[in-house]
N, C-alpha and C. Protein backbone atom coordinates (compact mmCIF):
# COMPACT_ATOMS: atom_id res chain seq x y z
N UNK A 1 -24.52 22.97 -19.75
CA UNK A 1 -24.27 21.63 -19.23
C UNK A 1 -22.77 21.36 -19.13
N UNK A 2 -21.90 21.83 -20.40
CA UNK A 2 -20.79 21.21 -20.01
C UNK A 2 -20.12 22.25 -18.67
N UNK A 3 -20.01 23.68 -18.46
CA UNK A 3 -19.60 24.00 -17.69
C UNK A 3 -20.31 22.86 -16.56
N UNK A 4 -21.03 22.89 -15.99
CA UNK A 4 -21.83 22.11 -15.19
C UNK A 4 -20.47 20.89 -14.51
N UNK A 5 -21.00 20.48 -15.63
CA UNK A 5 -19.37 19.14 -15.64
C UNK A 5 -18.28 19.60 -15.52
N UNK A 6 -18.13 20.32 -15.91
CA UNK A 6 -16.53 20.61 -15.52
C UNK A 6 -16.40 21.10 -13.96
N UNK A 7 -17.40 21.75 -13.77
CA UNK A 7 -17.18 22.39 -12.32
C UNK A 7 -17.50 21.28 -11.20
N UNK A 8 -18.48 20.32 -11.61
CA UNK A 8 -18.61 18.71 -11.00
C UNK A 8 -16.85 18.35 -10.57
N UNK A 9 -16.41 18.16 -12.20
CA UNK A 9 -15.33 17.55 -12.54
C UNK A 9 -14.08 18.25 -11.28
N UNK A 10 -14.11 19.60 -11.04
CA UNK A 10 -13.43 20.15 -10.21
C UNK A 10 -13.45 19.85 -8.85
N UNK A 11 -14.63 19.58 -8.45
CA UNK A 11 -15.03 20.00 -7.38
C UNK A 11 -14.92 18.18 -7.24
N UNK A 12 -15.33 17.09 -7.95
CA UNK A 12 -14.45 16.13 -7.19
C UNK A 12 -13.47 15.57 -6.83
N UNK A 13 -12.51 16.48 -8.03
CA UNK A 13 -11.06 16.13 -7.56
C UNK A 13 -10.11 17.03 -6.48
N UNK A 14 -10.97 17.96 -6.54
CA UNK A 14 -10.33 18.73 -4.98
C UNK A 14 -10.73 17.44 -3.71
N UNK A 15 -12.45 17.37 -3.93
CA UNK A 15 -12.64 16.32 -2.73
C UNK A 15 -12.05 15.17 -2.57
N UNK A 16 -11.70 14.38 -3.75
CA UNK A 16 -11.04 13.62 -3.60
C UNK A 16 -9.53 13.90 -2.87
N UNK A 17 -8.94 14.53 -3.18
CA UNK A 17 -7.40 15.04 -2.54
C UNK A 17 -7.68 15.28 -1.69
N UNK A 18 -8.49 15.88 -0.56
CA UNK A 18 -8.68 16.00 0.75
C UNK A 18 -8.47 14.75 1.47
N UNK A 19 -8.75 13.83 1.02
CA UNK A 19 -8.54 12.54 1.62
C UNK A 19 -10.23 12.36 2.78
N UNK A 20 -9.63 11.03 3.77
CA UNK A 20 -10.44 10.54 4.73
C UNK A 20 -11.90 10.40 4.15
N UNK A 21 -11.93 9.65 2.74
CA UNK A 21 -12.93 8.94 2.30
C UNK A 21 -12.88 7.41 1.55
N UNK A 22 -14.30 6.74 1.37
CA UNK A 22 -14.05 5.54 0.75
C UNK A 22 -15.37 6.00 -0.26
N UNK A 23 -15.16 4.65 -1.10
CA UNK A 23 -16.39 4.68 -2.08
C UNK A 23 -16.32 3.46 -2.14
N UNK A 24 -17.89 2.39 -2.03
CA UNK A 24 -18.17 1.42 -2.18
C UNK A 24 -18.39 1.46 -3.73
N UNK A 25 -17.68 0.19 -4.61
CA UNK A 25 -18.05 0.00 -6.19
C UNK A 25 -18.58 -1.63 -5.82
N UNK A 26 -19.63 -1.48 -6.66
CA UNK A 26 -20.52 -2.74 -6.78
C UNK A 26 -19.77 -3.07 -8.33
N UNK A 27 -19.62 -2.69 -9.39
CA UNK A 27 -19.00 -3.13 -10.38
C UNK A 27 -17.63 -2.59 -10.72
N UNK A 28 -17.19 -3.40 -11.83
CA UNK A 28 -15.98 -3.06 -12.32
C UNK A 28 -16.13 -1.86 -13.15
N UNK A 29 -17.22 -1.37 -13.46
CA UNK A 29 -17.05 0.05 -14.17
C UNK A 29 -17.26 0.90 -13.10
N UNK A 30 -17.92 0.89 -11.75
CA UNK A 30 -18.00 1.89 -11.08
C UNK A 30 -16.42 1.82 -10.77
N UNK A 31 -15.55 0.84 -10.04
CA UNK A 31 -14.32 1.28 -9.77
C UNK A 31 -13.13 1.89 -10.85
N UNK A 32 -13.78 1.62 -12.57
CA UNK A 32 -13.14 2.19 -13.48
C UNK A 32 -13.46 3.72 -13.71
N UNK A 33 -14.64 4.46 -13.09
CA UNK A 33 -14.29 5.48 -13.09
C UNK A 33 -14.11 5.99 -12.12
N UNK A 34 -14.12 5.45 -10.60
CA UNK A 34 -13.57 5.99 -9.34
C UNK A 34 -12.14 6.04 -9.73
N UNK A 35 -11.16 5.62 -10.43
CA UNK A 35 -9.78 5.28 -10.30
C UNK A 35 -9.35 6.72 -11.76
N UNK A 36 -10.19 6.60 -12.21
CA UNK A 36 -9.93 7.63 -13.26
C UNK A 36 -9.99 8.95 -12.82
N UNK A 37 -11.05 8.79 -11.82
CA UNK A 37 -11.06 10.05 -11.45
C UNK A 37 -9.86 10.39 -10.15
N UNK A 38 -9.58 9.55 -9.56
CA UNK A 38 -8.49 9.46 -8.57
C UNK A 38 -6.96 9.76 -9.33
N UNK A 39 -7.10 9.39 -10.72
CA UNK A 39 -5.70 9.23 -11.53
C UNK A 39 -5.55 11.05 -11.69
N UNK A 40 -7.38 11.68 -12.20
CA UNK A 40 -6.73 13.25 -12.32
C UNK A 40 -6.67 13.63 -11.78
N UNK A 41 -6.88 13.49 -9.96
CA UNK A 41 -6.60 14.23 -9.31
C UNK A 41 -5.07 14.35 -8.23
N UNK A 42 -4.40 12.96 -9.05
CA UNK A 42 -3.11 12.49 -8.92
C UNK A 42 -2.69 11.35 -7.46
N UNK A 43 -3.35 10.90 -7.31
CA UNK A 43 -3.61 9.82 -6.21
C UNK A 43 -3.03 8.39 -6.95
N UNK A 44 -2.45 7.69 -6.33
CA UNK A 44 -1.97 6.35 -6.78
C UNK A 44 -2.12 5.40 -5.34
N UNK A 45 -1.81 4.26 -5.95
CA UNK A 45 -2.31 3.00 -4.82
C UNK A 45 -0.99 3.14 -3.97
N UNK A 46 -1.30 2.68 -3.18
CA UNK A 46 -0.26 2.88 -2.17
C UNK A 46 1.11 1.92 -2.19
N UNK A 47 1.95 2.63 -2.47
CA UNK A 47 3.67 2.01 -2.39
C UNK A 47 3.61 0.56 -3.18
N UNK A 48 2.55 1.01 -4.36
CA UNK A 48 2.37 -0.35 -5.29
C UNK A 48 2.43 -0.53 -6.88
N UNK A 49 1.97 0.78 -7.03
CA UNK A 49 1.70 1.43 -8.15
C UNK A 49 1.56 2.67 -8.59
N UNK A 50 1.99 3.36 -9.77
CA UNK A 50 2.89 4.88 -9.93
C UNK A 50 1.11 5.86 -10.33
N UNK A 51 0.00 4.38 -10.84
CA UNK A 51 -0.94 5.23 -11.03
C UNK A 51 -2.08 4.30 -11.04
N UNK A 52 -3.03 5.18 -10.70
CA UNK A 52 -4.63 4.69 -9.59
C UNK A 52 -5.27 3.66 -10.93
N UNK A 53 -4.86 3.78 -12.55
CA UNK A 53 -5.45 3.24 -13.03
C UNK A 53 -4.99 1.75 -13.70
N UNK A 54 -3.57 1.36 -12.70
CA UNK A 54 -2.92 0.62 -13.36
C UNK A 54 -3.05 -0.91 -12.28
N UNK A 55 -4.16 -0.98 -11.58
CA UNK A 55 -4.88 -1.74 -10.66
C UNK A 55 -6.35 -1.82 -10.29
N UNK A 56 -7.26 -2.54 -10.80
CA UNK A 56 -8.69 -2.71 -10.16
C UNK A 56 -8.82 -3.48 -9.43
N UNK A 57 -8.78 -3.57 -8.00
CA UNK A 57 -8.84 -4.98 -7.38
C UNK A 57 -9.88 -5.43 -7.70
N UNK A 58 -11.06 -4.58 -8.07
CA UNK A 58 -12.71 -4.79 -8.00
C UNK A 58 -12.43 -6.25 -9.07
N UNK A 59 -11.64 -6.38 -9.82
CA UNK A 59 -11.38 -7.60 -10.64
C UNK A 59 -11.16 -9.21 -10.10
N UNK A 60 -10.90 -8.59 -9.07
CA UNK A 60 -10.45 -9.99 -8.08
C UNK A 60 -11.84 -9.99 -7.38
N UNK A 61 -11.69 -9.25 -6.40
CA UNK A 61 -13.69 -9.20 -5.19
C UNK A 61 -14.26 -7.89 -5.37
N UNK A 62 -15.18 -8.07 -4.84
CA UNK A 62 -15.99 -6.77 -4.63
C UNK A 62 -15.59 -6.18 -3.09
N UNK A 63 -15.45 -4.74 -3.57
CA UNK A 63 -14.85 -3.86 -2.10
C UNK A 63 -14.91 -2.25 -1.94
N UNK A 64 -14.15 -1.33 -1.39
CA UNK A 64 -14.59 -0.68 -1.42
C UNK A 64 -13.17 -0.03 -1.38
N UNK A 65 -12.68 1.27 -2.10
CA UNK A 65 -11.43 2.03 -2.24
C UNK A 65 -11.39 3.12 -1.60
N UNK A 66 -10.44 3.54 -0.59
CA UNK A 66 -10.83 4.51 -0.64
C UNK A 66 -9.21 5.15 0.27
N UNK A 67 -8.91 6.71 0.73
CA UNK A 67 -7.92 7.02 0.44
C UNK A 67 -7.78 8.16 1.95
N UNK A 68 -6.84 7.85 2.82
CA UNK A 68 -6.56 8.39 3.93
C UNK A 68 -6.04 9.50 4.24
N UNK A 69 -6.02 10.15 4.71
CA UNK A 69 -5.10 11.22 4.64
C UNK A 69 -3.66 10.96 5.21
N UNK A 70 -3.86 10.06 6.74
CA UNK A 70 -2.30 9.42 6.52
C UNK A 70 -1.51 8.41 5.91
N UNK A 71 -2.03 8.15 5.21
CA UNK A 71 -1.63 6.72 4.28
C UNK A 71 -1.13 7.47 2.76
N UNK A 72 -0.32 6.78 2.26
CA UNK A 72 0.56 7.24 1.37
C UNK A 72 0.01 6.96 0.52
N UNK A 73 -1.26 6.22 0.02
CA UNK A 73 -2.05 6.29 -1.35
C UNK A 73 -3.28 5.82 -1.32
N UNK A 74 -4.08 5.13 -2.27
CA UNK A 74 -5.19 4.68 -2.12
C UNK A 74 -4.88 3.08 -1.47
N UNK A 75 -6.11 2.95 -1.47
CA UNK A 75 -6.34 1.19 -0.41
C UNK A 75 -7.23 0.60 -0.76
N UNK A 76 -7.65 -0.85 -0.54
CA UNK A 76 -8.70 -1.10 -0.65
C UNK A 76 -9.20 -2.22 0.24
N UNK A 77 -10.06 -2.38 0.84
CA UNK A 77 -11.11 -3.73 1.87
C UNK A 77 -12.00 -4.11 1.44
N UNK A 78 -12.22 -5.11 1.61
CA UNK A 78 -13.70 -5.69 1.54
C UNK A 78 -14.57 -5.73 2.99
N UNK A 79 -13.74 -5.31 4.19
CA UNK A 79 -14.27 -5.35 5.65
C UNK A 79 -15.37 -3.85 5.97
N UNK A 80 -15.43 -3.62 7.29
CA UNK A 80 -15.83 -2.37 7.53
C UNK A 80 -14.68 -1.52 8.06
N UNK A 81 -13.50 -1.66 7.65
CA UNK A 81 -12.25 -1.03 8.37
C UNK A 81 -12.20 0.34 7.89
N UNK A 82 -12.53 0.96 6.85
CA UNK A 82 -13.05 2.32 6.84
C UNK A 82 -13.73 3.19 7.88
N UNK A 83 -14.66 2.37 7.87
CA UNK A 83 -15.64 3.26 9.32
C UNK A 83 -15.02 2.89 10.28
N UNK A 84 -14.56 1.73 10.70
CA UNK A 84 -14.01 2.22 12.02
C UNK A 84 -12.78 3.23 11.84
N UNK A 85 -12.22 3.35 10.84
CA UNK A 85 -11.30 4.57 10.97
C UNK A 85 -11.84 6.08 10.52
N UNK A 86 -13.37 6.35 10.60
CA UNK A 86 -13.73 7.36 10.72
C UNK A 86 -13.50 7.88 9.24
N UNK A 87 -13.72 7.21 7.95
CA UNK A 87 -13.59 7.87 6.74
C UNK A 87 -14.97 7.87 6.17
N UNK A 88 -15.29 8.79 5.54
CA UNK A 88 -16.94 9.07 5.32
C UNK A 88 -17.03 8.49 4.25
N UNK A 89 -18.23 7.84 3.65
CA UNK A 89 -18.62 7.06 2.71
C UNK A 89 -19.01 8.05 1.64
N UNK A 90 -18.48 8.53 0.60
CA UNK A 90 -18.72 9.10 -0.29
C UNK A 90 -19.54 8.74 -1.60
N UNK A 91 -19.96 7.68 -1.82
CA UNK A 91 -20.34 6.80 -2.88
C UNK A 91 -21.31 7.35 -3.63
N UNK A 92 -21.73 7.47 -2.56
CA UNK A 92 -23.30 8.89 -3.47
C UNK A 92 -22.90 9.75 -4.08
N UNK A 93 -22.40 10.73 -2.91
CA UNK A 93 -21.80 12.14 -3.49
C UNK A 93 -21.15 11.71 -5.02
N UNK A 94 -20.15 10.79 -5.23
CA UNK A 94 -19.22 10.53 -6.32
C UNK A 94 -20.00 10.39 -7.30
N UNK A 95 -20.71 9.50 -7.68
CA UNK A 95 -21.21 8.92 -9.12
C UNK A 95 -22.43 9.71 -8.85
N UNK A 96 -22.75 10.82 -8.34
CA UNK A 96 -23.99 11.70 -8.41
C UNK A 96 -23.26 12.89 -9.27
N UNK A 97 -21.92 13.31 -8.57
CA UNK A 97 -21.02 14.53 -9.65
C UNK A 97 -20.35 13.83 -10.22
N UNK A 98 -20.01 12.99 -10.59
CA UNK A 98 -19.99 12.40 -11.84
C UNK A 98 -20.74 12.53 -13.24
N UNK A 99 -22.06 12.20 -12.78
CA UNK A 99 -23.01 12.78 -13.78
C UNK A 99 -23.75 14.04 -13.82
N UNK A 100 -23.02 14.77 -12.96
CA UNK A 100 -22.85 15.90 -12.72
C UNK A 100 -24.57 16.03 -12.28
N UNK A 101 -24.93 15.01 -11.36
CA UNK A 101 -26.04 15.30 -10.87
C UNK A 101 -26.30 15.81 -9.26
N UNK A 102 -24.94 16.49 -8.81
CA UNK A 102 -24.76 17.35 -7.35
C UNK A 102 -25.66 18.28 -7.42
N UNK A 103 -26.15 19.03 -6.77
CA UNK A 103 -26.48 20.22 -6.49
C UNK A 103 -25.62 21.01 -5.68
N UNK A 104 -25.35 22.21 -5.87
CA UNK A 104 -24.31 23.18 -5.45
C UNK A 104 -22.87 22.73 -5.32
């Protein structure tokens, strides 16, 4: 099991660094470990803050984070401005390897 996780653990922080995704968080703990996991894979908010865990907007509204490939850090909306910029909704995938419940 723990290899399991760890290789989860790998394999979302490569995906994450690829960029051109979002993740919808319905709570403040889902965006506390989207941001944790964004922090190890070295991602920060954009031209705001030095690190992903030193901001939850999810504290203010509910929205969705997520991280571009041309944009200089993470972001966040409450709109549909993700999809129209063609970034895939990852939300599943994430808190599924998270609990390291991916397959392959």
């Amino acid at each position: 099991m723990v290899n399991k996780l760890a290789k989860d653990n790998e394999q979302v922080i490569e995906r994450l660094r690829q960029g051109d995704w979002y993740v919808v968080c319905e709570t403040v703990e889902k965006a506390d470990l989207l941001l944790q996991a964004c922090e190890k894979a070295g991602l920060k908010w954009n031209k705001i803050f030095n690190k992903a865990t030193e901001f939850n907007p999810f504290k203010i509204l509910s929205l969705k984070i997520g991280f571009c490939r041309s944009d200089k850090g993470l972001t966040h909306s409450s709109s549909d401005a993700y999809d129209k910029f063609g970034l895939e909704n990852i939300t599943d995938w994430f808190f599924n390897a998270i609990r390291g419940e991916n397959n392959g």
